[in-house]
Protein backbone atom coordinates (compact mmCIF):
# COMPACT_ATOMS: atom_id res chain seq x y z
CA UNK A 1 10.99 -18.25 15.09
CA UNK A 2 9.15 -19.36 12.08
CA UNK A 3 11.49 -19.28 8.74
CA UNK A 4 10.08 -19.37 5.44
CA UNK A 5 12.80 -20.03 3.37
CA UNK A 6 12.53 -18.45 -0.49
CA UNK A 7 14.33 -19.53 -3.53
CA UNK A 8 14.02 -18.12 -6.95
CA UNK A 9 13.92 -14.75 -8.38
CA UNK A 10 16.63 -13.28 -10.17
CA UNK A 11 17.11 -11.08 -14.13
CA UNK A 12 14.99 -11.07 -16.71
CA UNK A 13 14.04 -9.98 -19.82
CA UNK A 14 10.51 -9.08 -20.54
CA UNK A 15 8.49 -11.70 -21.44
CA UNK A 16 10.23 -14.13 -20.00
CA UNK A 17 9.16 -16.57 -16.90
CA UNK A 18 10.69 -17.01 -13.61
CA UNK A 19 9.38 -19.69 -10.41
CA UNK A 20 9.45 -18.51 -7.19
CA UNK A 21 9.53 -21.25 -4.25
CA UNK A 22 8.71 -21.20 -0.75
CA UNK A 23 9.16 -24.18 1.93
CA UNK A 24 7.29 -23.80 4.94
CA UNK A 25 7.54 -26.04 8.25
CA UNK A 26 4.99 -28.70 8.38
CA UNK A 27 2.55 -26.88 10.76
CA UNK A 28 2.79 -23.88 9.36
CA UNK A 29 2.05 -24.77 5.90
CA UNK A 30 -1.13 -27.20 6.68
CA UNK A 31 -2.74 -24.42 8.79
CA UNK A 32 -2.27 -21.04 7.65
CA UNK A 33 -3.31 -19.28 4.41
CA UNK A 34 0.20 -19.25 1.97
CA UNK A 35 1.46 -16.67 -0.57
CA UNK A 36 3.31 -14.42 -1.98
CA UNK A 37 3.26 -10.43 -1.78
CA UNK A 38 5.28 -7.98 -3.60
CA UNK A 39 6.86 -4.77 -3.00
CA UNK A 40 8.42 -2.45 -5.47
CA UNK A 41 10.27 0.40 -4.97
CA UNK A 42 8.95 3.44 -3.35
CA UNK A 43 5.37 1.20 -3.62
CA UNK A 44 3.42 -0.60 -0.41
CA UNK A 45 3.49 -4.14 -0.07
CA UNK A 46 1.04 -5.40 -2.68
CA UNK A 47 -1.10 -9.21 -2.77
CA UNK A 48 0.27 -11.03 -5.51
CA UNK A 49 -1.22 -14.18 -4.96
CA UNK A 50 -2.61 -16.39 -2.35
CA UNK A 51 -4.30 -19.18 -1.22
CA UNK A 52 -6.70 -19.28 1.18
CA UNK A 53 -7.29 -21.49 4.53
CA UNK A 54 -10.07 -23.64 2.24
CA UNK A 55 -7.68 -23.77 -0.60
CA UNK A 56 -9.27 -21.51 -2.92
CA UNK A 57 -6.50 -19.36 -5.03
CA UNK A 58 -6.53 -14.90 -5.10
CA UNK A 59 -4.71 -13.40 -7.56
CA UNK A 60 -4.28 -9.66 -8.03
CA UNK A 61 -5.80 -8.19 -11.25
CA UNK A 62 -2.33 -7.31 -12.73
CA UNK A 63 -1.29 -10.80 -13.01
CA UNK A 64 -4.09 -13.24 -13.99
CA UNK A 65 -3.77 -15.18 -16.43
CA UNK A 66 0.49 -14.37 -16.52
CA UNK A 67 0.83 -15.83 -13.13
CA UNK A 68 0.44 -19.36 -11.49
CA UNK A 69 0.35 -20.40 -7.31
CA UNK A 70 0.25 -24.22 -6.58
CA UNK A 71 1.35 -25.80 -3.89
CA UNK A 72 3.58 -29.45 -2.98
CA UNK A 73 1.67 -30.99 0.14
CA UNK A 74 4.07 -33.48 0.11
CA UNK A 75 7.07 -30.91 0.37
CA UNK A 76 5.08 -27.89 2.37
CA UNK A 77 5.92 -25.63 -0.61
CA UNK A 78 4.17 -23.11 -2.45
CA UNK A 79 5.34 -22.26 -5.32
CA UNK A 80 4.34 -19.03 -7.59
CA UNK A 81 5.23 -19.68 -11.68
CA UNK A 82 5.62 -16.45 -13.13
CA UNK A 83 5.19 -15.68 -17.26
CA UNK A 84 4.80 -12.93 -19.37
CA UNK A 85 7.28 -10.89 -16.80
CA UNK A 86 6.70 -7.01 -17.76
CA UNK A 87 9.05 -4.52 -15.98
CA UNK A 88 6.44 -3.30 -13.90
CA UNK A 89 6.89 -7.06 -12.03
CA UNK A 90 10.25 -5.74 -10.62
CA UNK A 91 9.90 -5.92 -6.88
CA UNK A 92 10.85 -8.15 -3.96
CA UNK A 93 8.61 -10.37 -3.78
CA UNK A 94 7.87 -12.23 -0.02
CA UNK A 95 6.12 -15.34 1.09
CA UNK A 96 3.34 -15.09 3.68
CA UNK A 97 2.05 -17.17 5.88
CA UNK A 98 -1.07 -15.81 7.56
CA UNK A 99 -3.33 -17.10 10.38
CA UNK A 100 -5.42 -14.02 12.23
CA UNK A 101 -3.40 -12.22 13.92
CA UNK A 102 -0.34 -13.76 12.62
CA UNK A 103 1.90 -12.93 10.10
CA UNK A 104 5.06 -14.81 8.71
CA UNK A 105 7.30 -13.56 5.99
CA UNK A 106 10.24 -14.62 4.07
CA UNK A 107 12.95 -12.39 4.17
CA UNK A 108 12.32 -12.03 0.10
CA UNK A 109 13.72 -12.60 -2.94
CA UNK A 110 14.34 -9.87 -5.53
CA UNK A 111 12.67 -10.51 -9.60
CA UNK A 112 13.95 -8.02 -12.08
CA UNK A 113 12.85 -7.31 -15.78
CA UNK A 114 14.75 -5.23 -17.33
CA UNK A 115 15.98 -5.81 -21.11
């Protein structure tokens, strides 16, 4: 069983920033594409931003330029920096590790912004 292990998340107000971390085991994080999803309530799982398996970076419309993913080679984590936070950024947001077929996810960490 593959564990992605989140930390980070939490209240806060809008406009503020919160940093999301995810550590990965060794194999997993040199071979498969990492990220982070969201999912609101009521509201599909959503991309929020990934990289891909040549490194590149996606990020989903609603958050360039407000949101950050980088990754630690040297700790297997990915990390996703979060500014700006509007209250529509409310969700549980997951970590993914993806190699076709497979999926891995965190078991998710909840951000609120709310004043």
């Amino acid at each position: 069983q593959v564990q992605l292990v989140e930390s980070g998340g939490g209240l806060v107000q809008p406009g503020g920033s919160l940093r999301l971390s995810c550590a990965a085991p060794r194999n997993i994080f040199s071979r498969y594409a990492m990220g982070w999803y969201r999912q609101a309530p009521g509201k599909q799982r959503e991309l929020v931003a990934t990289f891909t398996r040549l490194r590149t970076t996606n990020l989903a419309d609603s958050v360039k330029g407000r949101f950050t993913i980088s990754r630690d080679n040297a700790k297997n984590t990915v990390s996703l920096q979060m500014n700006s936070l509007k209250p529509e950024d409310t969700a549980v947001y997951y970590c993914n590790a993806f190699l076709d077929p497979v999926n891995y996810w965190g078991q998710g960490t909840q951000v609120t912004v709310s004043s």
